[in-house]
PDB file of N, CA and C in Angstrom:
ATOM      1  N   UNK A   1     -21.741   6.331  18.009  1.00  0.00           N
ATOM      2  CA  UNK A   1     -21.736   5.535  16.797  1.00  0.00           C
ATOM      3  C   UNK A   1     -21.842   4.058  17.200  1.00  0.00           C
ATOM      4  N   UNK A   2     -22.810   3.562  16.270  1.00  0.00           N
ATOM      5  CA  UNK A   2     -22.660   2.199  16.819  1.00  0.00           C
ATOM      6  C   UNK A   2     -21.694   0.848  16.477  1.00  0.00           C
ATOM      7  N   UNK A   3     -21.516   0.055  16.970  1.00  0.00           N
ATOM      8  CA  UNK A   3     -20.296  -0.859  16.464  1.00  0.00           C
ATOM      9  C   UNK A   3     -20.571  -1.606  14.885  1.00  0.00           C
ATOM     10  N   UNK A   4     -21.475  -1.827  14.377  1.00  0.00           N
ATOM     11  CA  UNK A   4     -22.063  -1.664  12.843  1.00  0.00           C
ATOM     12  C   UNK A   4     -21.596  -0.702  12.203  1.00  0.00           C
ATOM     13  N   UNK A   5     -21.840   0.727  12.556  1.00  0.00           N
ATOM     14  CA  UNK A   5     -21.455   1.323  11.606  1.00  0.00           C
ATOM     15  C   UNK A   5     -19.625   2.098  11.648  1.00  0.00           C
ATOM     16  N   UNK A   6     -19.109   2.105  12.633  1.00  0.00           N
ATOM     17  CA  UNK A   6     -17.918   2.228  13.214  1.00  0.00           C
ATOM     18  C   UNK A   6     -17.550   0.823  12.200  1.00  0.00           C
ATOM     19  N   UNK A   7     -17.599  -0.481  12.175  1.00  0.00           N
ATOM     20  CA  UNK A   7     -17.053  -1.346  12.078  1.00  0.00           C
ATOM     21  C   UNK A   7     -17.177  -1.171  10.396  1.00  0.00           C
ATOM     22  N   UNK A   8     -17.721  -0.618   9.697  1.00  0.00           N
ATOM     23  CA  UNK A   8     -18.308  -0.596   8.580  1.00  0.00           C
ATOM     24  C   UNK A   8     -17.624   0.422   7.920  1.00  0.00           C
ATOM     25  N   UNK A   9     -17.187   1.201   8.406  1.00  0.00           N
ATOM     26  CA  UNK A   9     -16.297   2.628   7.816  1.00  0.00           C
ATOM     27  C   UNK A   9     -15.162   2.357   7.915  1.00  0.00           C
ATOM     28  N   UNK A  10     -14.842   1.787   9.040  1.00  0.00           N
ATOM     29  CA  UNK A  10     -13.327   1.354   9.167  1.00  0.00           C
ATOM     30  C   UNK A  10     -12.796   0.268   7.824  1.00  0.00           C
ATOM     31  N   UNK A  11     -13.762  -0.614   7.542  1.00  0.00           N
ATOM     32  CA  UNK A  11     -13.311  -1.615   6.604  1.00  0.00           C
ATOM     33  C   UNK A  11     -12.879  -0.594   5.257  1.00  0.00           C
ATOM     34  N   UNK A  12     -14.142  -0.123   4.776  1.00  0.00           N
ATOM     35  CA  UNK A  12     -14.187   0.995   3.965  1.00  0.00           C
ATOM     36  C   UNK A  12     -13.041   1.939   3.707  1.00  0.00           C
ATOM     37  N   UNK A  13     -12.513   2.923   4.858  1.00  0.00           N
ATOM     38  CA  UNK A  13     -11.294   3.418   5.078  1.00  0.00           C
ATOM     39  C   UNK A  13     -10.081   2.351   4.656  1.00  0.00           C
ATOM     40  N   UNK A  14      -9.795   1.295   5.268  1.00  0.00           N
ATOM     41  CA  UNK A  14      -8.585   0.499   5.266  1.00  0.00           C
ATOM     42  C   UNK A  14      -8.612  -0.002   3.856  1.00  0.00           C
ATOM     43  N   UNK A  15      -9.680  -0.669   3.420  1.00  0.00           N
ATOM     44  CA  UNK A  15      -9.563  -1.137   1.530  1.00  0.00           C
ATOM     45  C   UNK A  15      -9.341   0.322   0.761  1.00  0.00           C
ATOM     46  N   UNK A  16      -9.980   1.363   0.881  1.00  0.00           N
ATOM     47  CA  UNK A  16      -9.917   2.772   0.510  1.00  0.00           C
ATOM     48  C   UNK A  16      -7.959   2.959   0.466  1.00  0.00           C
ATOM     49  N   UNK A  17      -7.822   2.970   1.665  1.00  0.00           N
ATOM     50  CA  UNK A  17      -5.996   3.715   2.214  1.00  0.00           C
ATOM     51  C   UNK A  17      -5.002   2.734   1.290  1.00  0.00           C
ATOM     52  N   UNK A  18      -5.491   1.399   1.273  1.00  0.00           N
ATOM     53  CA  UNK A  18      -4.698   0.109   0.916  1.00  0.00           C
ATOM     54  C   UNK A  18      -4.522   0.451  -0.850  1.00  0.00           C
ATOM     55  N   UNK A  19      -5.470   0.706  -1.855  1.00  0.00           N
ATOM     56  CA  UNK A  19      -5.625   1.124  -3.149  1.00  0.00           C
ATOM     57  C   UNK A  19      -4.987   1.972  -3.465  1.00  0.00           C
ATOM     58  N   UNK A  20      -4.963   3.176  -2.635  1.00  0.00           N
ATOM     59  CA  UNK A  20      -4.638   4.506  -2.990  1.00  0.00           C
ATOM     60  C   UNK A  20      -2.986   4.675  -2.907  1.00  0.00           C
ATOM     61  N   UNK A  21      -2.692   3.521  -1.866  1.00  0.00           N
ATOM     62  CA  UNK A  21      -1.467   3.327  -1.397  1.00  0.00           C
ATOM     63  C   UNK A  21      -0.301   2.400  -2.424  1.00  0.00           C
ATOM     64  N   UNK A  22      -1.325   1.507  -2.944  1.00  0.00           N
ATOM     65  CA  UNK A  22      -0.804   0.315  -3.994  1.00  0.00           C
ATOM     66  C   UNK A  22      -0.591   1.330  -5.194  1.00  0.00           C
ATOM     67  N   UNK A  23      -1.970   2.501  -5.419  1.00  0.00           N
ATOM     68  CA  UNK A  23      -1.712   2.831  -6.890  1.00  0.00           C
ATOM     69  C   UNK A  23      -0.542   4.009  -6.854  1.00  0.00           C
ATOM     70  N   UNK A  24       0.010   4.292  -5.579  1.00  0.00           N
ATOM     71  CA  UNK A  24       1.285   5.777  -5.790  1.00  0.00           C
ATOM     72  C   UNK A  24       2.409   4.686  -5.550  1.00  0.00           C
ATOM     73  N   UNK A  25       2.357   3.153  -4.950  1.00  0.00           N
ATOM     74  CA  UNK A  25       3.525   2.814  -5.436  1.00  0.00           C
ATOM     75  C   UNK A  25       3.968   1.799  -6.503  1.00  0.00           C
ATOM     76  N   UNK A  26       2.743   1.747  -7.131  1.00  0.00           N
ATOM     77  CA  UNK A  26       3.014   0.534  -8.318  1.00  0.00           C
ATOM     78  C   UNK A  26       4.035   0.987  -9.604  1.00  0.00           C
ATOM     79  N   UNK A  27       3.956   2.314  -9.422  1.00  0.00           N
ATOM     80  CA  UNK A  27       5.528   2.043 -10.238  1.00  0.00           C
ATOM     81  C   UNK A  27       6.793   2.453  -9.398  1.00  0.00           C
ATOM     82  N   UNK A  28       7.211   2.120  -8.140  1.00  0.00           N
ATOM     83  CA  UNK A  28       7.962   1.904  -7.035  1.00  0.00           C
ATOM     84  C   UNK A  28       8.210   0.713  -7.297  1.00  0.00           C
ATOM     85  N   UNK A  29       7.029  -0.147  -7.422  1.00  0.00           N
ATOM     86  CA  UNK A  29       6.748  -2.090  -7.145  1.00  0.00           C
ATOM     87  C   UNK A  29       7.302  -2.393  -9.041  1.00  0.00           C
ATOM     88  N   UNK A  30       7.142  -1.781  -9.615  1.00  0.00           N
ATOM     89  CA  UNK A  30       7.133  -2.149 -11.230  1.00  0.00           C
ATOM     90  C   UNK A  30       8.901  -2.294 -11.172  1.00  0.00           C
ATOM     91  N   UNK A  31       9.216  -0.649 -10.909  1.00  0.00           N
ATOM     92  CA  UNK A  31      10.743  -0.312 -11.098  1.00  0.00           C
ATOM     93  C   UNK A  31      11.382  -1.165 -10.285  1.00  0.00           C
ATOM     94  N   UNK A  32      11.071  -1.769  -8.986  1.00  0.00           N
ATOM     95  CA  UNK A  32      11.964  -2.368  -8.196  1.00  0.00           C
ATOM     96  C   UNK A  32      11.877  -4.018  -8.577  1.00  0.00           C
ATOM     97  N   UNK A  33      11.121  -4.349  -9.372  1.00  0.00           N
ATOM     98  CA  UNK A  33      11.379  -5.679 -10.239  1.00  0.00           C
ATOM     99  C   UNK A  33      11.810  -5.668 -11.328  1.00  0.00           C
ATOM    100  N   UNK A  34      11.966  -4.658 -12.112  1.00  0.00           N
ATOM    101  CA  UNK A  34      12.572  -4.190 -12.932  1.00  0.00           C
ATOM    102  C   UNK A  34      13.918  -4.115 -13.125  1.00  0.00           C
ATOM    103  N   UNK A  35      14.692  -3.878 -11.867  1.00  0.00           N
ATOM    104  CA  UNK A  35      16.035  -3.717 -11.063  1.00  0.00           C
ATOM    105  C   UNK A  35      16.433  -2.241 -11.680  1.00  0.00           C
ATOM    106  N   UNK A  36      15.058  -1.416 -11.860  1.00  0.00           N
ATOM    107  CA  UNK A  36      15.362   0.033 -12.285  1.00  0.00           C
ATOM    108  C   UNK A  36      15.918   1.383 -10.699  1.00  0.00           C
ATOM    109  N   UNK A  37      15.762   0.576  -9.807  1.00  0.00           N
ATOM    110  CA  UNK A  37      15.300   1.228  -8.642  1.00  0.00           C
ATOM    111  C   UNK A  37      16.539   1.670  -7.987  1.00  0.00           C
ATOM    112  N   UNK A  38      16.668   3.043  -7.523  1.00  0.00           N
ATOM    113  CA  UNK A  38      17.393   4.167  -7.121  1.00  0.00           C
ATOM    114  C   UNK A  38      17.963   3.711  -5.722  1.00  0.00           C
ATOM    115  N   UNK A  39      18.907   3.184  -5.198  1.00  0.00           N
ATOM    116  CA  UNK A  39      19.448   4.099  -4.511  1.00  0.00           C
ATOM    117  C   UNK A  39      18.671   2.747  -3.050  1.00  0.00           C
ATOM    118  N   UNK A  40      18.139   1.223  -3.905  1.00  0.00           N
ATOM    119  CA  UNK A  40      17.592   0.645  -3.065  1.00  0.00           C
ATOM    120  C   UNK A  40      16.159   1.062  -2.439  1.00  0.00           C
ATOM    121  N   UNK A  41      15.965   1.947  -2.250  1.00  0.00           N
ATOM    122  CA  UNK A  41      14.769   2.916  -1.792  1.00  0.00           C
ATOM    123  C   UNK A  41      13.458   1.757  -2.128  1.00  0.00           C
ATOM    124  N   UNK A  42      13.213   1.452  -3.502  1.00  0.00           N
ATOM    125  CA  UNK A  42      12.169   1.219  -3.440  1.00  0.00           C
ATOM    126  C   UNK A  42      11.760  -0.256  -3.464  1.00  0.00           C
ATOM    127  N   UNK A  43      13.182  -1.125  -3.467  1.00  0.00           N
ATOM    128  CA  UNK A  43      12.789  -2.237  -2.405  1.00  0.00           C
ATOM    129  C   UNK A  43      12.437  -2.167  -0.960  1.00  0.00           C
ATOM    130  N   UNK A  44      13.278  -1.172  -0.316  1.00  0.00           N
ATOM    131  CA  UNK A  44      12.680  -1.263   1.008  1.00  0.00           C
ATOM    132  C   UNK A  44      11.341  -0.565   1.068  1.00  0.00           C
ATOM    133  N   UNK A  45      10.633   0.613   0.366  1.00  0.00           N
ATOM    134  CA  UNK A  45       9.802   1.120   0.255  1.00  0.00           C
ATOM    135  C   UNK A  45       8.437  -0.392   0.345  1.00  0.00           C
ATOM    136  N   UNK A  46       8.753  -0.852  -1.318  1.00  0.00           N
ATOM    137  CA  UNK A  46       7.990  -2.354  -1.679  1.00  0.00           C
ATOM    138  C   UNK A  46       7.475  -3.259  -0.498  1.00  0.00           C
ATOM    139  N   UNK A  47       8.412  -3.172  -0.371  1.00  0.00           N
ATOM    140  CA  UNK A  47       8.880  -5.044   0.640  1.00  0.00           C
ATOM    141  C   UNK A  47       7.893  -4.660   2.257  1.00  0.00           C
ATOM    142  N   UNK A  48       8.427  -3.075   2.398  1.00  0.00           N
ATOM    143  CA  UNK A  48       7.372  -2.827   3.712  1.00  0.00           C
ATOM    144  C   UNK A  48       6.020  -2.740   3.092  1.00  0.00           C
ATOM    145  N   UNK A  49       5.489  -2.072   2.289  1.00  0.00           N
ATOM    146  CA  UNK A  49       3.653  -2.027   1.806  1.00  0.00           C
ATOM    147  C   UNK A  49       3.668  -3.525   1.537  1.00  0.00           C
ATOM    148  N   UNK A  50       4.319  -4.292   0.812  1.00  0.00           N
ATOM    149  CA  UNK A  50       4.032  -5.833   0.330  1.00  0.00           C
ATOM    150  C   UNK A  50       3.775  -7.047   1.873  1.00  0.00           C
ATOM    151  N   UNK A  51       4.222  -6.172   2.902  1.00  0.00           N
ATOM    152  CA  UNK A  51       4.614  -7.416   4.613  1.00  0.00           C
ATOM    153  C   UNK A  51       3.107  -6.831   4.977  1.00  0.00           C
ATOM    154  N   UNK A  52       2.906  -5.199   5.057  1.00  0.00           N
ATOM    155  CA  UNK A  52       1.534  -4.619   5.479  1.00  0.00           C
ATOM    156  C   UNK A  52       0.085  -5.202   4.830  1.00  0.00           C
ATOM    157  N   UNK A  53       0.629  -5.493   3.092  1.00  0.00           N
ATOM    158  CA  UNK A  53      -0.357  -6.037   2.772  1.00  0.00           C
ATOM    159  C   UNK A  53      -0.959  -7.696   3.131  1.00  0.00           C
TER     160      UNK A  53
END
């Protein structure tokens, strides 16, 4: 594979993983500003995807 297209899938993959990732925790991110959130969980859940992002 060449470094074009290797470099090109990878971007693809990572914006892809990053969306999919934002949209199973946006109501994690909603509830934990909310101060609805269980048990702390989904600040620390948040706060790590929010440092990654």
């Amino acid at each position: 594979m060449h470094y074009n297209s290797f470099f090109c899938k990878w971007v693809y993959h990572m914006l892809h993983d990053s969306v999919e990732w934002r949209n199973e925790l946006g109501s994690c991110i909603n509830n934990a500003k909310s101060g609805q959130c269980k048990n702390n969980k989904c600040n620390s859940d948040c706060g790590c995807f929010l440092q990654w992002v």
